[in-house]
C-alpha atoms as a PDB file:
ATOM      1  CA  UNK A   1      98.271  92.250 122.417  1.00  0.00           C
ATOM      2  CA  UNK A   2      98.314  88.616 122.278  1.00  0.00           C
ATOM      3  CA  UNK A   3     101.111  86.323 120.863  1.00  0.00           C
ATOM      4  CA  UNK A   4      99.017  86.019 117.474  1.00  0.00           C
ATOM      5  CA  UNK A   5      99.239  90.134 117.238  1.00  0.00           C
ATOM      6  CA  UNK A   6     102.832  90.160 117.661  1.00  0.00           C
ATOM      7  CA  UNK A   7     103.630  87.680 115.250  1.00  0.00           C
ATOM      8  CA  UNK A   8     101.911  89.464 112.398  1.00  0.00           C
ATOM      9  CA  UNK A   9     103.243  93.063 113.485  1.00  0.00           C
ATOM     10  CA  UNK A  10     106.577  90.956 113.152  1.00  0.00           C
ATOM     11  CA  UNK A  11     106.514  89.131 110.110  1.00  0.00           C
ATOM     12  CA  UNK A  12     104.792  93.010 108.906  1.00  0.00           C
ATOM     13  CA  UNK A  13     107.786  95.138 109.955  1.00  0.00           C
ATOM     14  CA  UNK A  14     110.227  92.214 108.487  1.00  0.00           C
ATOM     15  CA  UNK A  15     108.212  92.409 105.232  1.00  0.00           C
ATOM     16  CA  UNK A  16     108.319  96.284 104.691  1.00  0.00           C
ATOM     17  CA  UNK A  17     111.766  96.246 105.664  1.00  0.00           C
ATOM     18  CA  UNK A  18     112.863  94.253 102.423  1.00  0.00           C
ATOM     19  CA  UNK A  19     115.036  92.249 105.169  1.00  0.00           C
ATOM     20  CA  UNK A  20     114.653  87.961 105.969  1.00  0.00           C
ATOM     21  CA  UNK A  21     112.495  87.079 108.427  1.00  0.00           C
ATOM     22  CA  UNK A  22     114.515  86.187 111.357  1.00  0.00           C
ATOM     23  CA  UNK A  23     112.105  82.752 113.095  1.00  0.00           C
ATOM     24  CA  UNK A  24     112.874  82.658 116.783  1.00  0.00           C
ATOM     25  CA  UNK A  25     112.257  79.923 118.523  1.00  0.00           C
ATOM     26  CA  UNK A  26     108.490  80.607 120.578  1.00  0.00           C
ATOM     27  CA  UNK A  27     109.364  78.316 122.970  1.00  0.00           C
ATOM     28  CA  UNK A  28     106.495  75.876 123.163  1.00  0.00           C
ATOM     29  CA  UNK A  29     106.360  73.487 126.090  1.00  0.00           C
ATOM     30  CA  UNK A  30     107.865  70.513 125.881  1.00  0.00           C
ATOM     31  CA  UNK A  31     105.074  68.096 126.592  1.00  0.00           C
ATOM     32  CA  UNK A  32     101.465  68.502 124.068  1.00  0.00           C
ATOM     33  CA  UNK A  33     103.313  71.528 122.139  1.00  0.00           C
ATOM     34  CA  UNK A  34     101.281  72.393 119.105  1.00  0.00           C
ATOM     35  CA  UNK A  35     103.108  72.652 115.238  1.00  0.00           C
ATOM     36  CA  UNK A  36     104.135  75.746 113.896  1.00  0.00           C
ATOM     37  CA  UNK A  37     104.279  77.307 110.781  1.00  0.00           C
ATOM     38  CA  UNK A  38     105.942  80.867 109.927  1.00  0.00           C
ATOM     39  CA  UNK A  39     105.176  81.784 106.247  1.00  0.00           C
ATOM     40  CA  UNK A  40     105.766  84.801 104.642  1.00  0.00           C
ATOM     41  CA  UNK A  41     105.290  84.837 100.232  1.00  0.00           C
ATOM     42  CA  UNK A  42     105.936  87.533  98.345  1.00  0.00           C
ATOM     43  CA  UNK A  43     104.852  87.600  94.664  1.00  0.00           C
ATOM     44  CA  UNK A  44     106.242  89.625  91.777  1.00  0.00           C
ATOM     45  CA  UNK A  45     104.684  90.822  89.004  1.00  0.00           C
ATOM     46  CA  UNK A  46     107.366  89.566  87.108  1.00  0.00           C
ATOM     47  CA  UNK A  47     106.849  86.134  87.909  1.00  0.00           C
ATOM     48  CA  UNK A  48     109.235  85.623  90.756  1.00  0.00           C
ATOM     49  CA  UNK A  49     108.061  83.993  93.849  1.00  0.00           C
ATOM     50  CA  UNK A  50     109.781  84.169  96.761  1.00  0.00           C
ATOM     51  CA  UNK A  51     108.861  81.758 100.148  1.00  0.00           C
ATOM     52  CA  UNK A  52     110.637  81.824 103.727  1.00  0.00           C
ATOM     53  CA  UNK A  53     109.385  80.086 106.369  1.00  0.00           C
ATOM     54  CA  UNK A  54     109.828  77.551 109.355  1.00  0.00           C
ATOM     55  CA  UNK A  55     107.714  74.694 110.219  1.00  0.00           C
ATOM     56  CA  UNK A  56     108.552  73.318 113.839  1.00  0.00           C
ATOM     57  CA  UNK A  57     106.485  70.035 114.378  1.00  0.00           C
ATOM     58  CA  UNK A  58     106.187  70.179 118.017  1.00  0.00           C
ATOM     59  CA  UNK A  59     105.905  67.513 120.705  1.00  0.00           C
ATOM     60  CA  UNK A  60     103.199  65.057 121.165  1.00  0.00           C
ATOM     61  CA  UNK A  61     101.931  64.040 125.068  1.00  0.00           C
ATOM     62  CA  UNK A  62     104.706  62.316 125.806  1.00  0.00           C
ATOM     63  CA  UNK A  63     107.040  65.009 124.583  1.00  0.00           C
ATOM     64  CA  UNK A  64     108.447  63.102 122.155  1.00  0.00           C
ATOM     65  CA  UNK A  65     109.065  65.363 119.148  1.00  0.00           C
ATOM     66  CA  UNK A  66     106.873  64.600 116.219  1.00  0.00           C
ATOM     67  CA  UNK A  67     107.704  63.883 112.382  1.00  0.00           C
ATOM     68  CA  UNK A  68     107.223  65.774 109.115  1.00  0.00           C
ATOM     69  CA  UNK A  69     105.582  63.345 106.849  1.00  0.00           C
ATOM     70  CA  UNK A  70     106.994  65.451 104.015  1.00  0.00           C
ATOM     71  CA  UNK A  71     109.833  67.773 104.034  1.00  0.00           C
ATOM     72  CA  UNK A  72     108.141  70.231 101.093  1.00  0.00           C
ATOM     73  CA  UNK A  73     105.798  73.062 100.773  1.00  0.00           C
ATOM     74  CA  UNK A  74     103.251  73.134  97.849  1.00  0.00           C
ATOM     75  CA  UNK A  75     102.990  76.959  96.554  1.00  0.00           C
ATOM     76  CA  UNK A  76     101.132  78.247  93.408  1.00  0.00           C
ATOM     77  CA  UNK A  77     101.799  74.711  92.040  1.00  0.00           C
ATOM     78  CA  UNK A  78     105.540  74.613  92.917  1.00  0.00           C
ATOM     79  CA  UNK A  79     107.140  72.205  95.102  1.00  0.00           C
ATOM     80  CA  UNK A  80     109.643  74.127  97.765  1.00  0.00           C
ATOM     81  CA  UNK A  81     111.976  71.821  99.419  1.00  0.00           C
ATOM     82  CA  UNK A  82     113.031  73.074 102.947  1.00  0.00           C
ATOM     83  CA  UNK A  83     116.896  73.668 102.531  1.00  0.00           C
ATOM     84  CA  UNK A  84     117.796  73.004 106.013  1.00  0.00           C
ATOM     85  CA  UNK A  85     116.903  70.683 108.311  1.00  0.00           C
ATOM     86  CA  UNK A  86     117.704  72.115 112.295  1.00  0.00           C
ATOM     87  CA  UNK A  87     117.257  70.727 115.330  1.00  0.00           C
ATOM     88  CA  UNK A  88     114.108  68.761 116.600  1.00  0.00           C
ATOM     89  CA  UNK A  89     113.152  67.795 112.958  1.00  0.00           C
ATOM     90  CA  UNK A  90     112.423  71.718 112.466  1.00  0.00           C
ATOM     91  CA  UNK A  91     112.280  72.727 108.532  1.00  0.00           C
ATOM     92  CA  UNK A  92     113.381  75.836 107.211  1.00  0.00           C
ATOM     93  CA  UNK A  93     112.654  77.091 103.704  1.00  0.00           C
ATOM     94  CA  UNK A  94     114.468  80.050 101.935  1.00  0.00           C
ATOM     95  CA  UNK A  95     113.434  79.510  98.211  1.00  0.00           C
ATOM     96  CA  UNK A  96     112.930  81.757  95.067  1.00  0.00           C
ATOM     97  CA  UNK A  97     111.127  80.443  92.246  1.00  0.00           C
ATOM     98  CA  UNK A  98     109.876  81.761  88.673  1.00  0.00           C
ATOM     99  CA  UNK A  99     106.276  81.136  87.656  1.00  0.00           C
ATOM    100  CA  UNK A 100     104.526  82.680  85.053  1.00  0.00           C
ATOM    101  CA  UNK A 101     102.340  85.869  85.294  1.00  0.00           C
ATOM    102  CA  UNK A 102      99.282  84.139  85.020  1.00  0.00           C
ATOM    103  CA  UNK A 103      99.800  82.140  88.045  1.00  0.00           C
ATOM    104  CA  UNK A 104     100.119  85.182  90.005  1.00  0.00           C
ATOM    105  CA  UNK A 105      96.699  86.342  88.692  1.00  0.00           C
ATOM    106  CA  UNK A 106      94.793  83.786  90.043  1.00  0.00           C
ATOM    107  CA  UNK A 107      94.205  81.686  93.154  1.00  0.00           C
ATOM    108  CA  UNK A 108      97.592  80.859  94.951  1.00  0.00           C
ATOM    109  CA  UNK A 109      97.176  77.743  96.543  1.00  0.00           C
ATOM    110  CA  UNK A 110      99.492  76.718  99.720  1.00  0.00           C
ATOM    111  CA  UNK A 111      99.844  73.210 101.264  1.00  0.00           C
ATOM    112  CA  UNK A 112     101.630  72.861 104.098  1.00  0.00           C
ATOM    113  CA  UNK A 113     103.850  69.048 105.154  1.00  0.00           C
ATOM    114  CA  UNK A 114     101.537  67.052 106.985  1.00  0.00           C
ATOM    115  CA  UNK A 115     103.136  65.574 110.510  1.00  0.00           C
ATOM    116  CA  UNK A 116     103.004  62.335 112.169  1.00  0.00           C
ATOM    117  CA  UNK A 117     100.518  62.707 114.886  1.00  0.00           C
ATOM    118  CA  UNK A 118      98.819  65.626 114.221  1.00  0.00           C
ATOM    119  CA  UNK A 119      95.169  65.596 114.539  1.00  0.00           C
ATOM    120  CA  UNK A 120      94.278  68.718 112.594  1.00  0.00           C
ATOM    121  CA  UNK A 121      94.778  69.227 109.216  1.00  0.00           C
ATOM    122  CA  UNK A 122      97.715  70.571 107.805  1.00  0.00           C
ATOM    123  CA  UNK A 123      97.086  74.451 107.007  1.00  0.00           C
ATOM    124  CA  UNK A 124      95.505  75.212 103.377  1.00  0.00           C
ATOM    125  CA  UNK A 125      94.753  78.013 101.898  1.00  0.00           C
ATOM    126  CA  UNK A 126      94.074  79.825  98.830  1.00  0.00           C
ATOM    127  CA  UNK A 127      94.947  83.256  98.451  1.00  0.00           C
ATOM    128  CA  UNK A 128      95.347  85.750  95.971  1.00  0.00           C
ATOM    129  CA  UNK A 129      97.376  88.422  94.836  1.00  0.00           C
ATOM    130  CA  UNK A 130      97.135  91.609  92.210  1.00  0.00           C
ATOM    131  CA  UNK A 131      96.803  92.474  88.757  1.00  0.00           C
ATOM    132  CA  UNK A 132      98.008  95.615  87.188  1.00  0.00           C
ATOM    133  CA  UNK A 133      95.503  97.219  84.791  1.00  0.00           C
ATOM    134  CA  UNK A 134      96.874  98.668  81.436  1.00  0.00           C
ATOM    135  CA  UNK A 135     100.257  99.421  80.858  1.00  0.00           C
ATOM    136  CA  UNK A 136     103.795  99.930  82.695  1.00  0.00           C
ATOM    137  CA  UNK A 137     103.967 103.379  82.202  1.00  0.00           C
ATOM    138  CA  UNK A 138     101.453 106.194  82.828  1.00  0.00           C
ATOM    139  CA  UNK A 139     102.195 109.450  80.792  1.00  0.00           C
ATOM    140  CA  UNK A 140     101.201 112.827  83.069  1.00  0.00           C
ATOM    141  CA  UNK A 141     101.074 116.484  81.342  1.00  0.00           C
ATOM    142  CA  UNK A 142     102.257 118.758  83.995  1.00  0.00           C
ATOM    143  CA  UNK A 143      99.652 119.796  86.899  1.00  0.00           C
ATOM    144  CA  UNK A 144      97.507 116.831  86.171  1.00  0.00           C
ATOM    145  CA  UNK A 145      96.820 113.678  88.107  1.00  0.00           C
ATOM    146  CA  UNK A 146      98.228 110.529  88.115  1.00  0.00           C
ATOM    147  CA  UNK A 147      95.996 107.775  87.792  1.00  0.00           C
ATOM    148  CA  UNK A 148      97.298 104.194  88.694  1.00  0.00           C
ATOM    149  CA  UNK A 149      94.695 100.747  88.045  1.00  0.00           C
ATOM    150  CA  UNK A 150      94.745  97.994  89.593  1.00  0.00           C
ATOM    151  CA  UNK A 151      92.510  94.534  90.360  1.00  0.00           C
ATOM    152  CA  UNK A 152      93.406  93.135  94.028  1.00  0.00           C
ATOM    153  CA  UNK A 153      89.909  91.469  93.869  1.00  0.00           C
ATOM    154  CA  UNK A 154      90.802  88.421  91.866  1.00  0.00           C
ATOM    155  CA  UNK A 155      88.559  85.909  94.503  1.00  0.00           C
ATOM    156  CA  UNK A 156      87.544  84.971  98.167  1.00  0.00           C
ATOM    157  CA  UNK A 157      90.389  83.830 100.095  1.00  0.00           C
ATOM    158  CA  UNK A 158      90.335  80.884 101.942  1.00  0.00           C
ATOM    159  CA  UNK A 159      89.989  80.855 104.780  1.00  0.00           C
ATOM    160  CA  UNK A 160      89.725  84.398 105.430  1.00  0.00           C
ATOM    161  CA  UNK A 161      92.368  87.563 105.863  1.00  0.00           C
ATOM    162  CA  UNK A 162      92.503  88.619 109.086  1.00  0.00           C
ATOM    163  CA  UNK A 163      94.954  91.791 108.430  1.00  0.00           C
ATOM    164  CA  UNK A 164      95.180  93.643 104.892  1.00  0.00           C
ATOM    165  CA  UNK A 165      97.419  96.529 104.381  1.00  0.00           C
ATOM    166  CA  UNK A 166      98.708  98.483 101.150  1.00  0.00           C
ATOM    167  CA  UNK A 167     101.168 100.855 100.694  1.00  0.00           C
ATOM    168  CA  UNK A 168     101.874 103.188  97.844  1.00  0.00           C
ATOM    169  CA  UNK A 169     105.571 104.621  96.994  1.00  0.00           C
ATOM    170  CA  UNK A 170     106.551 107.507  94.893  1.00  0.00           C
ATOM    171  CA  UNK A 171     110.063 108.024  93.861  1.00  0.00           C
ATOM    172  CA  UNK A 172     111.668 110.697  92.346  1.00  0.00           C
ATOM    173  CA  UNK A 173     114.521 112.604  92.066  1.00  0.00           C
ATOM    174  CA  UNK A 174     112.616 115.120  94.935  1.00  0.00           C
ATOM    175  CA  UNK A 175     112.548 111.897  96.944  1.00  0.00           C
ATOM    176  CA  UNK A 176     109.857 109.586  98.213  1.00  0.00           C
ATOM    177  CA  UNK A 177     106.418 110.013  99.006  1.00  0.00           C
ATOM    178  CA  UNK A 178     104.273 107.667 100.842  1.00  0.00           C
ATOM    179  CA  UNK A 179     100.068 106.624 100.958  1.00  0.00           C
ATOM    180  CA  UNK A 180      99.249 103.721 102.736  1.00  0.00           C
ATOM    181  CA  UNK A 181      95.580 102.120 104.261  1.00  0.00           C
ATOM    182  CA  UNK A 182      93.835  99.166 105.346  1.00  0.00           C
ATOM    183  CA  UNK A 183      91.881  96.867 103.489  1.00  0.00           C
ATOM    184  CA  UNK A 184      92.210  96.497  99.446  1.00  0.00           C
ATOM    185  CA  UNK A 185      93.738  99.147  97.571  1.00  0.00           C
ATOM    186  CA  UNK A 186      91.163 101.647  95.231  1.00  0.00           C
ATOM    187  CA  UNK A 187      90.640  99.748  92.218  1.00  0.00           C
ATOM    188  CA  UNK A 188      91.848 103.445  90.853  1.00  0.00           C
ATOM    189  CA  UNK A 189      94.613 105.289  92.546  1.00  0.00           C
ATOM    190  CA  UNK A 190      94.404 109.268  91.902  1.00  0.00           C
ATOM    191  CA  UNK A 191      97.882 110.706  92.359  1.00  0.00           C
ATOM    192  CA  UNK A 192      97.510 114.539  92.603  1.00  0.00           C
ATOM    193  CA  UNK A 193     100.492 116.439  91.135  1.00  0.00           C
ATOM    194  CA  UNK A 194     101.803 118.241  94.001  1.00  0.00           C
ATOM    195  CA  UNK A 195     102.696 114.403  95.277  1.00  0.00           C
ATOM    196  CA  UNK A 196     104.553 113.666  92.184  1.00  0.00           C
ATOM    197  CA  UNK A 197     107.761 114.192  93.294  1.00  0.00           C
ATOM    198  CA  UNK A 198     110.463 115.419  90.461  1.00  0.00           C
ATOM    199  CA  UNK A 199     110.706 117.203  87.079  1.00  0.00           C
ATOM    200  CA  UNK A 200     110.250 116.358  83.627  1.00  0.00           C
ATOM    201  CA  UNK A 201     111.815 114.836  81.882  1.00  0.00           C
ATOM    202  CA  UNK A 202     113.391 112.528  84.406  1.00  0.00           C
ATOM    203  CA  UNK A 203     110.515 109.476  85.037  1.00  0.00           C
ATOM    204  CA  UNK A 204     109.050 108.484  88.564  1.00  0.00           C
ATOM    205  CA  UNK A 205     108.996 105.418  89.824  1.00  0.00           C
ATOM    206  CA  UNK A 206     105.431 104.223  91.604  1.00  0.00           C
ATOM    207  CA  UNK A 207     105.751 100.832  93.532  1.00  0.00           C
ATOM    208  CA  UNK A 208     102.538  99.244  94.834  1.00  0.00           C
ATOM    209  CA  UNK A 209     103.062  96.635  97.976  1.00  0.00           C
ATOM    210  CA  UNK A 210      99.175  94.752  98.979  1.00  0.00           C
ATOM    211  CA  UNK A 211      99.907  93.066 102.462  1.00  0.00           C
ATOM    212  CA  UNK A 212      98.165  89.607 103.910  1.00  0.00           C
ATOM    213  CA  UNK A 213      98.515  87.968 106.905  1.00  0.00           C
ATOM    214  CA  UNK A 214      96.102  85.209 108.641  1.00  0.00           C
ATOM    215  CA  UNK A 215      96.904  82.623 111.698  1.00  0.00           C
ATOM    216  CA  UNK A 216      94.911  79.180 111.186  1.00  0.00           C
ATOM    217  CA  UNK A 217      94.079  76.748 113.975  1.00  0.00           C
ATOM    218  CA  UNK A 218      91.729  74.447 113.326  1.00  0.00           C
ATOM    219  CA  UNK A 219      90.472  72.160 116.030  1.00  0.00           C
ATOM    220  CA  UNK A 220      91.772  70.662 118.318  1.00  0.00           C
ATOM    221  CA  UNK A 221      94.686  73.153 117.672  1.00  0.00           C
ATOM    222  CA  UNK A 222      97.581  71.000 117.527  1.00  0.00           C
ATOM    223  CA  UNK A 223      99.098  72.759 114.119  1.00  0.00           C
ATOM    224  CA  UNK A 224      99.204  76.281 113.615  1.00  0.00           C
ATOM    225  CA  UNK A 225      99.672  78.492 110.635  1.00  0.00           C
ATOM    226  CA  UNK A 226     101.003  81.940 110.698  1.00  0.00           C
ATOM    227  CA  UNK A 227     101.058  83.238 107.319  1.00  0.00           C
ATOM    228  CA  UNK A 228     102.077  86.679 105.029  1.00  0.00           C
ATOM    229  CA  UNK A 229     101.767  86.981 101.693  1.00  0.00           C
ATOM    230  CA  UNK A 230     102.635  90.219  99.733  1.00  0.00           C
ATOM    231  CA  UNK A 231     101.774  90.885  95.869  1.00  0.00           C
ATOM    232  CA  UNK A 232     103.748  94.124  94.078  1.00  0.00           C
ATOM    233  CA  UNK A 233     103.843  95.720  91.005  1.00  0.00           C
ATOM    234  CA  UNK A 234     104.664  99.259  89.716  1.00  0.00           C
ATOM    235  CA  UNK A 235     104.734 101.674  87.099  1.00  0.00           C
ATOM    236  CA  UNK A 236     106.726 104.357  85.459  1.00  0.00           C
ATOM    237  CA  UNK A 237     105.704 107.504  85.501  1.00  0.00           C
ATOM    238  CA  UNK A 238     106.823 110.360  82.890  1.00  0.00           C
ATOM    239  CA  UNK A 239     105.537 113.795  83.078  1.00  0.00           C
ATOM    240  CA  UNK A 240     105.346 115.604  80.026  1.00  0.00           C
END
């Protein structure tokens, strides 16, 4: 698997984890080394927005290291400083912001700094997240199904997903029961009872994670974009 693979399985198993992304220095040659951006975004239905991320600018021919022209992210229309500035003029952002819900329900737009020196064009893209269809709870008479809505078709990314994963939790008092897949989630989620875990009347919780990952490098591939985004949301469920 190349680098590219083991990046995303990273910033994947990171993600899932409910941990910080740990950025380790890839250890690009000194001389003609490329930019590099780590993302990872996570939305909440709620309205928080949470960014990490690291943006080494790399070193030009002469191995001179090169200059953010602007020390900020641009992310669904908020401005995220970088909080710390490390060595060789490397960013690193750790922000959580509050939008409101109709942000997260349409395109997410994400600007990274421009550099001094950079050919390419900083990384762009517009993304999108989820939308939970009808309400926050879901009443279930006993021995019937579940059944869980959802829109994570909101628009075409740009430019394109490269890995999409979802994973659906059910937790009880029985414990936890997970369904995961690739690709988008079923607009409709069936939830058989026998993986409703738990007894009346004590409710169930149902928490829906929709994964996104992507690496850009435009030509000539002197700034590089590794990016995750996540988009949850979750229900209640009562059987009755």
């Amino acid at each position: 698997m190349g680098n590219r693979g083991h990046l995303l399985l990273a910033l994947s198993a990171a993600l899932l984890a409910g941990g910080c992304i740990d950025f380790v220095d890839p250890r690009l040659p000194n001389s003609g080394a490329p930019a590099l951006l780590q993302l990872s975004v996570s939305l909440q239905e709620s309205g928080v927005l949470m960014v990490s991320g690291q943006l080494q600018p790399g070193r030009d021919s002469s191995g001179v290291t090169r200059v953010p022209r602007d020390s900020a992210l641009y992310i669904g229309g908020q401005v995220i400083e970088a909080d710390t500035v490390l060595a060789r003029n490397t960013l690193r952002f750790d922000a959580t912001v509050v939008v409101s819900r109709a942000v997260l329900a349409g395109p997410i737009a994400m600007a990274a700094p421009a550099i001094t020196g950079i050919q390419t064009t900083a990384p762009f893209l517009v993304w999108y997240g989820l939308v939970k269809v009808g309400g926050d709870t879901v009443i279930v008479e006993r021995g019937g199904d579940a059944t869980l809505r959802v829109n994570a078709r909101l628009g075409q990314a740009m430019p394109a997903v490269q890995v999409r994963q979802w994973y659906l939790d059910l937790s009880g008092p029985a414990g936890t029961i997970r369904v995961s897949g690739s690709g988008f989630p079923p607009d409709s989620m069936r939830v058989p009872p026998q993986w409703l875990p738990g007894t009346a009347p004590a409710p169930l919780l149902a928490s829906l994670l929709c994964y996104q990952s992507a690496q850009t490098r435009d030509p000539p591939g002197d700034y590089i974009g590794n990016i995750a985004m996540d988009a949850r949301t979750q229900w209640v469920v009562r059987l009755r």
